[in-house]
Protein backbone atom coordinates (compact mmCIF):
# COMPACT_ATOMS: atom_id res chain seq x y z
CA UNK A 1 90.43 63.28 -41.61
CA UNK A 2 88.31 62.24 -44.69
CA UNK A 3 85.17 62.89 -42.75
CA UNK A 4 83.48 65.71 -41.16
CA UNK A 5 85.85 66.74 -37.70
CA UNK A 6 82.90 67.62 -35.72
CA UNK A 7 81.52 64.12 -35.62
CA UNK A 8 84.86 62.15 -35.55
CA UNK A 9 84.63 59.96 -31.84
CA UNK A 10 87.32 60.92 -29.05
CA UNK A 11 86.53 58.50 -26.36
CA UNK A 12 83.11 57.32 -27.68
CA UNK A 13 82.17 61.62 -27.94
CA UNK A 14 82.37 63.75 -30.52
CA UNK A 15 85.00 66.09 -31.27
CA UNK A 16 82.62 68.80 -30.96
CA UNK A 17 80.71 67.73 -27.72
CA UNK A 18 84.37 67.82 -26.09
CA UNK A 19 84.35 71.91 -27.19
CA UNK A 20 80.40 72.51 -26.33
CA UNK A 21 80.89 71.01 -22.80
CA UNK A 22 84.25 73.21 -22.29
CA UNK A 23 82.28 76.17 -23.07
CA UNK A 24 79.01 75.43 -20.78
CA UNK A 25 81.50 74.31 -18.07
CA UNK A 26 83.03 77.73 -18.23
CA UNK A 27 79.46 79.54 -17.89
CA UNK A 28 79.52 80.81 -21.44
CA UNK A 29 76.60 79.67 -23.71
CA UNK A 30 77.22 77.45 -25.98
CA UNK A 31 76.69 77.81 -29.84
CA UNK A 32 77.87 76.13 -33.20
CA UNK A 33 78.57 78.39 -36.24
CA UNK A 34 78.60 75.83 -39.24
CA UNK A 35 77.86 76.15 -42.77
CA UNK A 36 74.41 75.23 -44.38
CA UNK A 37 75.43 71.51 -45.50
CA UNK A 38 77.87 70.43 -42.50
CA UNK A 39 77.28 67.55 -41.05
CA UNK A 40 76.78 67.79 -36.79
CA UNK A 41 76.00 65.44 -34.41
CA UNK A 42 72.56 65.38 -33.21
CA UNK A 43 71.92 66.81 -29.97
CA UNK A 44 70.29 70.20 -28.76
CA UNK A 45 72.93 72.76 -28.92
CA UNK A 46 72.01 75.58 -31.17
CA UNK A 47 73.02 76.23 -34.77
CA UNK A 48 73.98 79.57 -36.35
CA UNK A 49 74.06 79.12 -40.15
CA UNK A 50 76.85 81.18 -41.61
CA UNK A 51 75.44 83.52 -44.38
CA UNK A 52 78.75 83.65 -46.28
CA UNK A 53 79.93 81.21 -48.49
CA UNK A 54 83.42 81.71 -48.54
CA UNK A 55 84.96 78.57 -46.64
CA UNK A 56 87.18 80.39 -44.19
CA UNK A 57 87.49 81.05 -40.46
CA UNK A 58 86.52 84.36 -40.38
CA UNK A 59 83.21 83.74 -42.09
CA UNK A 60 82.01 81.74 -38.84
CA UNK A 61 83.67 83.88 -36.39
CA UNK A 62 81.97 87.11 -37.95
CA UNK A 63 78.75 85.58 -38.00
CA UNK A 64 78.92 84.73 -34.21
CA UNK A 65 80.33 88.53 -33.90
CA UNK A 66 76.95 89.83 -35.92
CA UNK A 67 74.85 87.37 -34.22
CA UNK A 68 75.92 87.50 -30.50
CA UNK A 69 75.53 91.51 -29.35
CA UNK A 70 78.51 91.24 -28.18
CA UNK A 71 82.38 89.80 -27.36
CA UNK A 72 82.24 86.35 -28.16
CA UNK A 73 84.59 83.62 -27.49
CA UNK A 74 85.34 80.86 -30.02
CA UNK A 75 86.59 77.44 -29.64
CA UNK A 76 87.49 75.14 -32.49
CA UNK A 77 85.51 71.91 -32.65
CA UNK A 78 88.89 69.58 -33.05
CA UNK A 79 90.27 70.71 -28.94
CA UNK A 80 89.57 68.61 -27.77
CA UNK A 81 91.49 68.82 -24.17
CA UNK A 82 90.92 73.25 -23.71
CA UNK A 83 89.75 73.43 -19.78
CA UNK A 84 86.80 75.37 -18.86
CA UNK A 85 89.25 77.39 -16.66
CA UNK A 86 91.41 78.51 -19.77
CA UNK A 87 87.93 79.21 -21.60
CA UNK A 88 87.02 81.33 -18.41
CA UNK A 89 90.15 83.38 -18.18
CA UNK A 90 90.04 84.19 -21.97
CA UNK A 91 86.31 85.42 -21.76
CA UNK A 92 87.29 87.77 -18.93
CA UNK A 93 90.04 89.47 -21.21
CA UNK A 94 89.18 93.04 -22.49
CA UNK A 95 89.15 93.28 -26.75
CA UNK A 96 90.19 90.64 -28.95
CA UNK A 97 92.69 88.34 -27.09
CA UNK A 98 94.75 85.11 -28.73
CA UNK A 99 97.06 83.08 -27.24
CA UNK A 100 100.47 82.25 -28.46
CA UNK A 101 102.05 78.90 -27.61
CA UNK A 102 104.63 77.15 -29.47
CA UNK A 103 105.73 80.36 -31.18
CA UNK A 104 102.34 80.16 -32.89
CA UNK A 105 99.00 82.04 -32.79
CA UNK A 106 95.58 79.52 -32.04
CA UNK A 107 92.88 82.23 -33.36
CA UNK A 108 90.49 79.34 -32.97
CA UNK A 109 90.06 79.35 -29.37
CA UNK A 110 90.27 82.86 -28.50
CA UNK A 111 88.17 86.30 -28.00
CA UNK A 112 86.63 88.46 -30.28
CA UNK A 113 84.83 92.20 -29.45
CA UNK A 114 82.79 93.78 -31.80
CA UNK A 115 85.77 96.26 -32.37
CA UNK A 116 87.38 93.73 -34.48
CA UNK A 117 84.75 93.53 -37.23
CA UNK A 118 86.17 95.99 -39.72
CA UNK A 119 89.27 94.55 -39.35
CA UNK A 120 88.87 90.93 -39.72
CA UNK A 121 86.02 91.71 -42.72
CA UNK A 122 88.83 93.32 -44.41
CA UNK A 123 90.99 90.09 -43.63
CA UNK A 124 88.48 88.17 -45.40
CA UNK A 125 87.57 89.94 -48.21
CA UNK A 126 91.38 90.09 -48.90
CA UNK A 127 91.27 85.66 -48.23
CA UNK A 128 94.05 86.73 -45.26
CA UNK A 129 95.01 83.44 -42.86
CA UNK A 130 93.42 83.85 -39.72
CA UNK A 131 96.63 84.74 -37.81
CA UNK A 132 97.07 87.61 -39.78
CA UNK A 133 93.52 88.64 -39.44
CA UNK A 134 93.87 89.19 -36.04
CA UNK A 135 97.07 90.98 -36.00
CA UNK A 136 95.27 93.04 -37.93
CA UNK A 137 92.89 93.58 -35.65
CA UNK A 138 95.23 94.90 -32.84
CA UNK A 139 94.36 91.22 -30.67
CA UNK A 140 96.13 91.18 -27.21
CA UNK A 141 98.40 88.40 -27.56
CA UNK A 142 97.89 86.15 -24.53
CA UNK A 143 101.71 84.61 -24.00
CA UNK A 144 102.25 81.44 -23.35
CA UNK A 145 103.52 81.88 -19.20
CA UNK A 146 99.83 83.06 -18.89
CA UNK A 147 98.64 79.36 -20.71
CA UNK A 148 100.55 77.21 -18.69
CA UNK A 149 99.15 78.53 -15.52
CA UNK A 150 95.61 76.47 -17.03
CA UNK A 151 97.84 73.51 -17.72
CA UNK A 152 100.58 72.40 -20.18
CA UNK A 153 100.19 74.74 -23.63
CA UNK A 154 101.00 71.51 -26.03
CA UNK A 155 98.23 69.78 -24.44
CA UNK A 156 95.67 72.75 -24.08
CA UNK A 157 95.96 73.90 -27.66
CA UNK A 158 96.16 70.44 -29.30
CA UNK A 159 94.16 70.26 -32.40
CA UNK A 160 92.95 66.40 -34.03
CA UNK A 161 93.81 67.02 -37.80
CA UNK A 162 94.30 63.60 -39.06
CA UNK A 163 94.22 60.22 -38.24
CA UNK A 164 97.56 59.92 -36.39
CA UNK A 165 96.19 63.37 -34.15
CA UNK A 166 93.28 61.63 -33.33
CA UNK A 167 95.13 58.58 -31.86
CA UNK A 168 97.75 60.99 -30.48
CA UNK A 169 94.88 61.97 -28.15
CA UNK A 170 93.39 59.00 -27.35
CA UNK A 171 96.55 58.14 -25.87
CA UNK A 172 96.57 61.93 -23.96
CA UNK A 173 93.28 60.76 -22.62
């Protein structure tokens, strides 16, 4: 994107206000895991500083795991169109749970339990991709039937990665 994805505008909003107010909409509370020097919008949500370095998925989704007490569920900053209902359904899942759409795993807006630590630190320290990681970690695959009953998959599950992404979903909006 050639600037930080949690700032980028969707609709005069940032990306990552469109994920916060999914996740208080749903009931859950709302957190950001971000790395010392990221750059965030202002605004009052709190911040959980990750204490690894490595620049990796896991490394944020483990601190929320250390941090939280408990199952957490984790929504990337760049989906910007994941309904409170979907976020909802996946919080009320037992374990880890990941959905599958498009023959592909989103790890990023998904379910973690404490159960999945060892598994997903061993993922890390070995600089596994995040779909492996949770394979590893025995998730319950959420299919793609159960998605669609929260709305279309392709539009659920979209991610802004670049430029063209971002006016892709303009145009969804």
């Amino acid at each position: 994107m050639g600037v930080p994805k949690a700032t980028v505008e969707l609709a005069g909003v940032a990306l990552v206000e469109h994920a916060l107010r999914t996740m208080r909409d749903a009931g859950l509370e709302a957190v950001l895991v971000a790395k010392e020097r990221d750059e965030l919008p202002p605004g009052e949500t709190p911040v959980w500083l990750e204490s690894r370095s490595e620049r990796h998925p896991l490394a944020g989704i483990l601190e929320a795991l250390g941090r939280a007490g408990g199952p957490v569920v984790v929504c990337a900053c760049d989906m910007p169109f994941v309904t409170p209902e979907l976020v909802a359904h996946l919080a009320a899942l037992p374990g880890t749970a990941v959905p599958e759409a498009g023959r592909r795993l989103h790890p990023l807006l998904a379910r973690y339990d404490a159960e999945a630590t060892a598994a997903l630190e061993a993922a890390l320290a070995a600089r596994s991709p995040l779909h492996e990681a949770v394979r590893a970690a025995g998730a319950r695959i959420v299919p793609e039937a159960e998605i669609a009953r929260f709305g279309d998959p392709g539009r659920l599950l979209f991610n802004v990665n670049t430029p063209a992404d971002l006016a892709q979903a303009a145009e969804m909006l």
